[in-house]
Protein backbone atom coordinates (compact mmCIF):
# COMPACT_ATOMS: atom_id res chain seq x y z
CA UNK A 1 -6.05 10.83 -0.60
CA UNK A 2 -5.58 9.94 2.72
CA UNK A 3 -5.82 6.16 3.68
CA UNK A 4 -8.50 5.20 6.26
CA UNK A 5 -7.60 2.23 8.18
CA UNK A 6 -10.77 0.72 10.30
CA UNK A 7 -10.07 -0.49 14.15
CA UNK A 8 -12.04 -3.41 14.26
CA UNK A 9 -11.31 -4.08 18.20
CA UNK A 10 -15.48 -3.03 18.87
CA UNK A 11 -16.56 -6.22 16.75
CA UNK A 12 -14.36 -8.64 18.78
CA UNK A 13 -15.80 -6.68 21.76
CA UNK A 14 -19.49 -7.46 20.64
CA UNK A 15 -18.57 -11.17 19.94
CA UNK A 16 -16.97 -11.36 22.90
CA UNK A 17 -20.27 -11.11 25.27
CA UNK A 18 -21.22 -14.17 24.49
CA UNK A 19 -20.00 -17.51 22.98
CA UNK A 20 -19.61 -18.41 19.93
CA UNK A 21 -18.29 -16.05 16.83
CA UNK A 22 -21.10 -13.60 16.12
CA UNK A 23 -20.58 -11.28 14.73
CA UNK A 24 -17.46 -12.78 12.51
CA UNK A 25 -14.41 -10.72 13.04
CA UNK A 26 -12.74 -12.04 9.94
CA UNK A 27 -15.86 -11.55 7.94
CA UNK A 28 -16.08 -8.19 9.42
CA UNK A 29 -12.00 -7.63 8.23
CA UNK A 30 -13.50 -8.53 4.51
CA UNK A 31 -16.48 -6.93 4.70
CA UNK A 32 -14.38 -3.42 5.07
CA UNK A 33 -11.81 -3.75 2.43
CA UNK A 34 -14.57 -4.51 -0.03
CA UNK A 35 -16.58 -1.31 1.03
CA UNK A 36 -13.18 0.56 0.56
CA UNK A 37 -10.92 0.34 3.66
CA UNK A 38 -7.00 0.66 2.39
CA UNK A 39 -6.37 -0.93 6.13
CA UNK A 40 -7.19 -2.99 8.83
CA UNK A 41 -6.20 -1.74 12.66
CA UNK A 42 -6.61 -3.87 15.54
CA UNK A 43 -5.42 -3.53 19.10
CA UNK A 44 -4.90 -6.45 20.87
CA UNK A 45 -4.50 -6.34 24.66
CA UNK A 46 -3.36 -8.87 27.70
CA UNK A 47 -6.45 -9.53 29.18
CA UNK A 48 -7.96 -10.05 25.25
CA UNK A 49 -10.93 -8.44 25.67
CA UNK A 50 -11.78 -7.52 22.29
CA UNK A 51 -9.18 -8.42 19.99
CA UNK A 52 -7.68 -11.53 20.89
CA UNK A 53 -4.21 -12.88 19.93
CA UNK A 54 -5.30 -15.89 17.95
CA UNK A 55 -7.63 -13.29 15.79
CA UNK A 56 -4.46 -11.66 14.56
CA UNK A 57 -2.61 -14.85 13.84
CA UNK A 58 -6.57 -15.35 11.59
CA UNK A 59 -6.79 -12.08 10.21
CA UNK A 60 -3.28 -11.93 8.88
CA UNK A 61 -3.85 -14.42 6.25
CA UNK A 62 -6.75 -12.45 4.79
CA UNK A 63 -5.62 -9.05 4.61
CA UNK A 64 -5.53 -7.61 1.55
CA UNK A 65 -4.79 -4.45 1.84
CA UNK A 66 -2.59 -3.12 4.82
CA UNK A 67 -2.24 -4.69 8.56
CA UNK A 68 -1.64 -2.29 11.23
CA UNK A 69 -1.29 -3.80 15.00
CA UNK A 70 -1.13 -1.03 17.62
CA UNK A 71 -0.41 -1.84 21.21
CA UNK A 72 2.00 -1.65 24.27
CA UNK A 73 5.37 -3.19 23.11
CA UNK A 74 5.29 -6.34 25.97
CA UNK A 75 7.30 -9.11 25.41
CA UNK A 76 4.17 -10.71 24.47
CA UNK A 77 3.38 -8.34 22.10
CA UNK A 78 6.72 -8.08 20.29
CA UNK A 79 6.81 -11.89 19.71
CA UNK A 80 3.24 -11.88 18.01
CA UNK A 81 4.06 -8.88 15.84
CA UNK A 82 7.50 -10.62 14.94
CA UNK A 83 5.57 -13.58 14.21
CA UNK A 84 2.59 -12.64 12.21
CA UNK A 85 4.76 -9.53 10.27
CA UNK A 86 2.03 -6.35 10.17
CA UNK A 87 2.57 -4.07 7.23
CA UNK A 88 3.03 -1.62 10.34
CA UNK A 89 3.29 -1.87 14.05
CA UNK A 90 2.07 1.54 16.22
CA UNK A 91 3.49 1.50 18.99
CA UNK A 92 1.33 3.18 21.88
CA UNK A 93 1.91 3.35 26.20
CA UNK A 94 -1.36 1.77 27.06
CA UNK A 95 -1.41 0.81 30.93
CA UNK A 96 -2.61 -3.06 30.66
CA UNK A 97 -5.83 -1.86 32.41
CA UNK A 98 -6.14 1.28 30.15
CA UNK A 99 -9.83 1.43 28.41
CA UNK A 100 -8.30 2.75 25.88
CA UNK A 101 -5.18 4.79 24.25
CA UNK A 102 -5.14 8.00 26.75
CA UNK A 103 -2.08 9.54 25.73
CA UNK A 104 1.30 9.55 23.40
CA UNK A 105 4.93 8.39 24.00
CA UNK A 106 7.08 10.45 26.00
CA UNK A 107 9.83 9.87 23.66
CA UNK A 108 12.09 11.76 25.77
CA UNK A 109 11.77 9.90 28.61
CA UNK A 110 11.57 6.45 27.01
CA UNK A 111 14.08 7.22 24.38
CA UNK A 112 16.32 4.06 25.16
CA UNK A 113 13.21 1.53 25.64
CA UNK A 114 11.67 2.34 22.55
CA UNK A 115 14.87 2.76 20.18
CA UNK A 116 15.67 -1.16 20.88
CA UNK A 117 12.11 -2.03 20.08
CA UNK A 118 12.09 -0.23 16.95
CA UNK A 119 15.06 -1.07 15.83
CA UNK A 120 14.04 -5.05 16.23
CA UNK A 121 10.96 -4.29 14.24
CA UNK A 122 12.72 -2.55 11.38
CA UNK A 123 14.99 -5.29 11.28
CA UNK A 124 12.14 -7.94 10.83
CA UNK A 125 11.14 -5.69 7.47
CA UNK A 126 7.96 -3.79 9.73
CA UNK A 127 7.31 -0.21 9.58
CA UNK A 128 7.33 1.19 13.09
CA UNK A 129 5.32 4.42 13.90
CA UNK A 130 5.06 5.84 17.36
CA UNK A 131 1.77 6.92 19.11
CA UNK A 132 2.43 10.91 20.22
CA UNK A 133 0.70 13.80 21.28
CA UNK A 134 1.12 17.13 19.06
CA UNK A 135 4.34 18.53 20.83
CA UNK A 136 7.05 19.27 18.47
CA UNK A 137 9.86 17.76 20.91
CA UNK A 138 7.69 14.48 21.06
CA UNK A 139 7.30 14.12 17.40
CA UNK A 140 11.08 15.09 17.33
CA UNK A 141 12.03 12.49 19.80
CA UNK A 142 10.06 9.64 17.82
CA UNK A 143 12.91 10.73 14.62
CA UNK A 144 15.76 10.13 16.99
CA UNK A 145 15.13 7.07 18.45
CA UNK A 146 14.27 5.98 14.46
CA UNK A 147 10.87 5.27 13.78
CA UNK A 148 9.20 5.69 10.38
CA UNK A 149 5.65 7.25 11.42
CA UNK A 150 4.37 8.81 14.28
CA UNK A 151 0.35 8.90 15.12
CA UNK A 152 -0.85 12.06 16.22
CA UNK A 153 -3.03 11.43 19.19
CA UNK A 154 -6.22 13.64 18.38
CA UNK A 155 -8.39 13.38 21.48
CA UNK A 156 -7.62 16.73 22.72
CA UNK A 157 -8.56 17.59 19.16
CA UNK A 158 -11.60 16.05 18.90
CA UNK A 159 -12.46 17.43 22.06
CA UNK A 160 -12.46 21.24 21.61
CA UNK A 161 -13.29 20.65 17.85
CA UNK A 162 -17.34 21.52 18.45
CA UNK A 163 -16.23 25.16 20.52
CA UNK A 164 -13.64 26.69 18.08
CA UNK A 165 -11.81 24.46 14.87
CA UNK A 166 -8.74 27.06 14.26
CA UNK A 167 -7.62 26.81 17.94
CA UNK A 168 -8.28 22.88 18.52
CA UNK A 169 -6.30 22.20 15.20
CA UNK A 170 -3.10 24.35 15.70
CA UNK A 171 -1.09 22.53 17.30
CA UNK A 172 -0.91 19.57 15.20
CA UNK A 173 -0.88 21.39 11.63
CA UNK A 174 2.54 22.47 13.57
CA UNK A 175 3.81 18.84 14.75
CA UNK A 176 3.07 17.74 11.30
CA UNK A 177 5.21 20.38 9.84
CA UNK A 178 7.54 19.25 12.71
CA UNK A 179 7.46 15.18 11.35
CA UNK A 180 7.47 16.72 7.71
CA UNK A 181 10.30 18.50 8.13
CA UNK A 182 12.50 15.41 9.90
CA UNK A 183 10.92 13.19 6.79
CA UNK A 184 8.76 11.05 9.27
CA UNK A 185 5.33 9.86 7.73
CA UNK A 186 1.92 11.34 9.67
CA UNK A 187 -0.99 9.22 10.69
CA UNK A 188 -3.16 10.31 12.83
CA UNK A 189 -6.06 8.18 15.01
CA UNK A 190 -8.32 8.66 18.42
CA UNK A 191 -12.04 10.43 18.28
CA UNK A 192 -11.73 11.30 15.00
CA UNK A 193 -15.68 11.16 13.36
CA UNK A 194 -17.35 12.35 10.97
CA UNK A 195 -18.01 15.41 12.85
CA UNK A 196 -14.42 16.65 12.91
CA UNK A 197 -12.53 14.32 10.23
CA UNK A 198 -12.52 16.28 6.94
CA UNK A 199 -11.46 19.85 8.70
CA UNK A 200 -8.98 17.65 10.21
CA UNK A 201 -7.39 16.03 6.94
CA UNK A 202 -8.11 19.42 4.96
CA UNK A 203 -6.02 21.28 7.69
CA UNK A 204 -3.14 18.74 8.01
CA UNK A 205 -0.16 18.40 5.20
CA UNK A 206 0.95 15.66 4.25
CA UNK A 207 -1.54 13.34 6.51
CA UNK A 208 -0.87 9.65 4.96
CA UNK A 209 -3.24 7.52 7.05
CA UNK A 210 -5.91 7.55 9.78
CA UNK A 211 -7.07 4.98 12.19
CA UNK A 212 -10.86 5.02 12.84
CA UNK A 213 -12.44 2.56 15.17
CA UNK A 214 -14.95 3.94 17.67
CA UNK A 215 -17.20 6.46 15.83
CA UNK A 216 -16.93 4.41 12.97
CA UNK A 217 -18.55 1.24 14.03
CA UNK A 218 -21.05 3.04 16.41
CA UNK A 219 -21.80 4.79 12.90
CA UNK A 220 -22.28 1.54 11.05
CA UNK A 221 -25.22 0.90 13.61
CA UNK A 222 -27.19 3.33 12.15
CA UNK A 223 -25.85 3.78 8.61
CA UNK A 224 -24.83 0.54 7.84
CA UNK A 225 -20.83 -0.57 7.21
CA UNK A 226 -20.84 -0.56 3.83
CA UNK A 227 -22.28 3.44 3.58
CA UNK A 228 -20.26 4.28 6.66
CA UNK A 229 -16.91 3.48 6.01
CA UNK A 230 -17.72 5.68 2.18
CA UNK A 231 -18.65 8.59 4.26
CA UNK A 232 -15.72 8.86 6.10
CA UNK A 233 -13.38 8.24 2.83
CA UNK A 234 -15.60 10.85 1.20
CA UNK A 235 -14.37 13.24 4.67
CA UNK A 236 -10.79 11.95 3.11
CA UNK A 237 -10.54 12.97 -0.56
């Protein structure tokens, strides 16, 4: 079965309109391992707008189950992730003013940036995976410069999922093959709902994790958390 892992970054950006710590992100980190999460995402970014740096030095205590931190490898961000040792780090090429994750690593192009980074995580014991659109020489690229995962960025997915399924998932039941076939690990995370999830994990081989923020807690507004987060790991068995 493949894991879900739940971005919590929308809580933090609720609590964040106004003072004070309501709703609880910690409680909110509990609250969805106990309704079945196998992982807790967040994103923190500079301007810590939602997720803010001294949340992930709180959260990491309480985790039970596993700690993903995504984000733009800054300084900044290296030292925290060095510090507070994630289960995984996902590694994605956010602008600092990006709304949100846009695009994958050009692992090409960045091939000698991000092989020093990754190799300084690895050493600290973390499990790096790159954030990557579904191009086999990008998913190729992430094996060379040595990281353990990649995330298949699924916008474009979720985008042309509603007009025609077999088309919008093609080309990333091939870059999975692709990362299966150079023994990287598949994740996969961005628009994913429970619109287009299971056709998505029924179609991929070999998917080991997704990361579901978003859709999920816009979801839980209507549904509640607990019942949400079991409809999207019934979309995963």
């Amino acid at each position: 079965m493949t894991r879900l892992s739940v971005n919590i970054n929308k809580i933090a950006t609720l609590r964040n309109t106004r003072q004070g710590n309501t709703p609880n992100v910690k409680l909110a980190a509990i609250n969805c391992e106990e309704f079945g999460a196998e992982g807790i995402t967040v994103h923190p970014r500079p301007d810590e707008r939602h997720i803010r740096y001294s949340d992930v030095r709180e959260l990491r205590p309480i985790i039970t189950t596993e700690f993903n931190m995504e984000g733009y490898p800054s300084r900044t961000f290296i030292d925290l992730a060095l510090e507070v040792k994630p289960d995984q780090v996902t590694l994605v090429p956010d602008a600092h003013d990006a709304i949100t994750s846009n695009a994958g690593w050009d692992t090409i192009t960045h091939k000698d940036y991000l092989s020093e980074i990754v190799a300084e995580f690895k050493k600290a014991g973390i499990r790096v995976s790159l954030f990557v659109g579904a191009e086999a020489k990008m998913v190729e690229g992430a094996a060379i410069i040595g990281a353990d995962r990649v995330e298949l960025y699924t916008e474009p997915y979720a985008t042309a999922f509603p007009f025609n399924p077999d088309e919008a998932i093609k080309p990333f039941i091939e870059a999975a093959k692709v990362a299966e076939r150079l023994g990287l690990g598949l994740n996969a995370g961005h628009d994913l709902s429970l619109l287009n999830l299971k056709f998505f994990n029924q179609s991929i081989p070999n998917l080991l994790e997704v990361s579901i923020g978003h859709a999920l807690i816009c979801d839980a507004l209507y549904l509640g958390l607990e019942l949400t987060i079991l409809k999207y790991k019934e979309c995963l068995r």
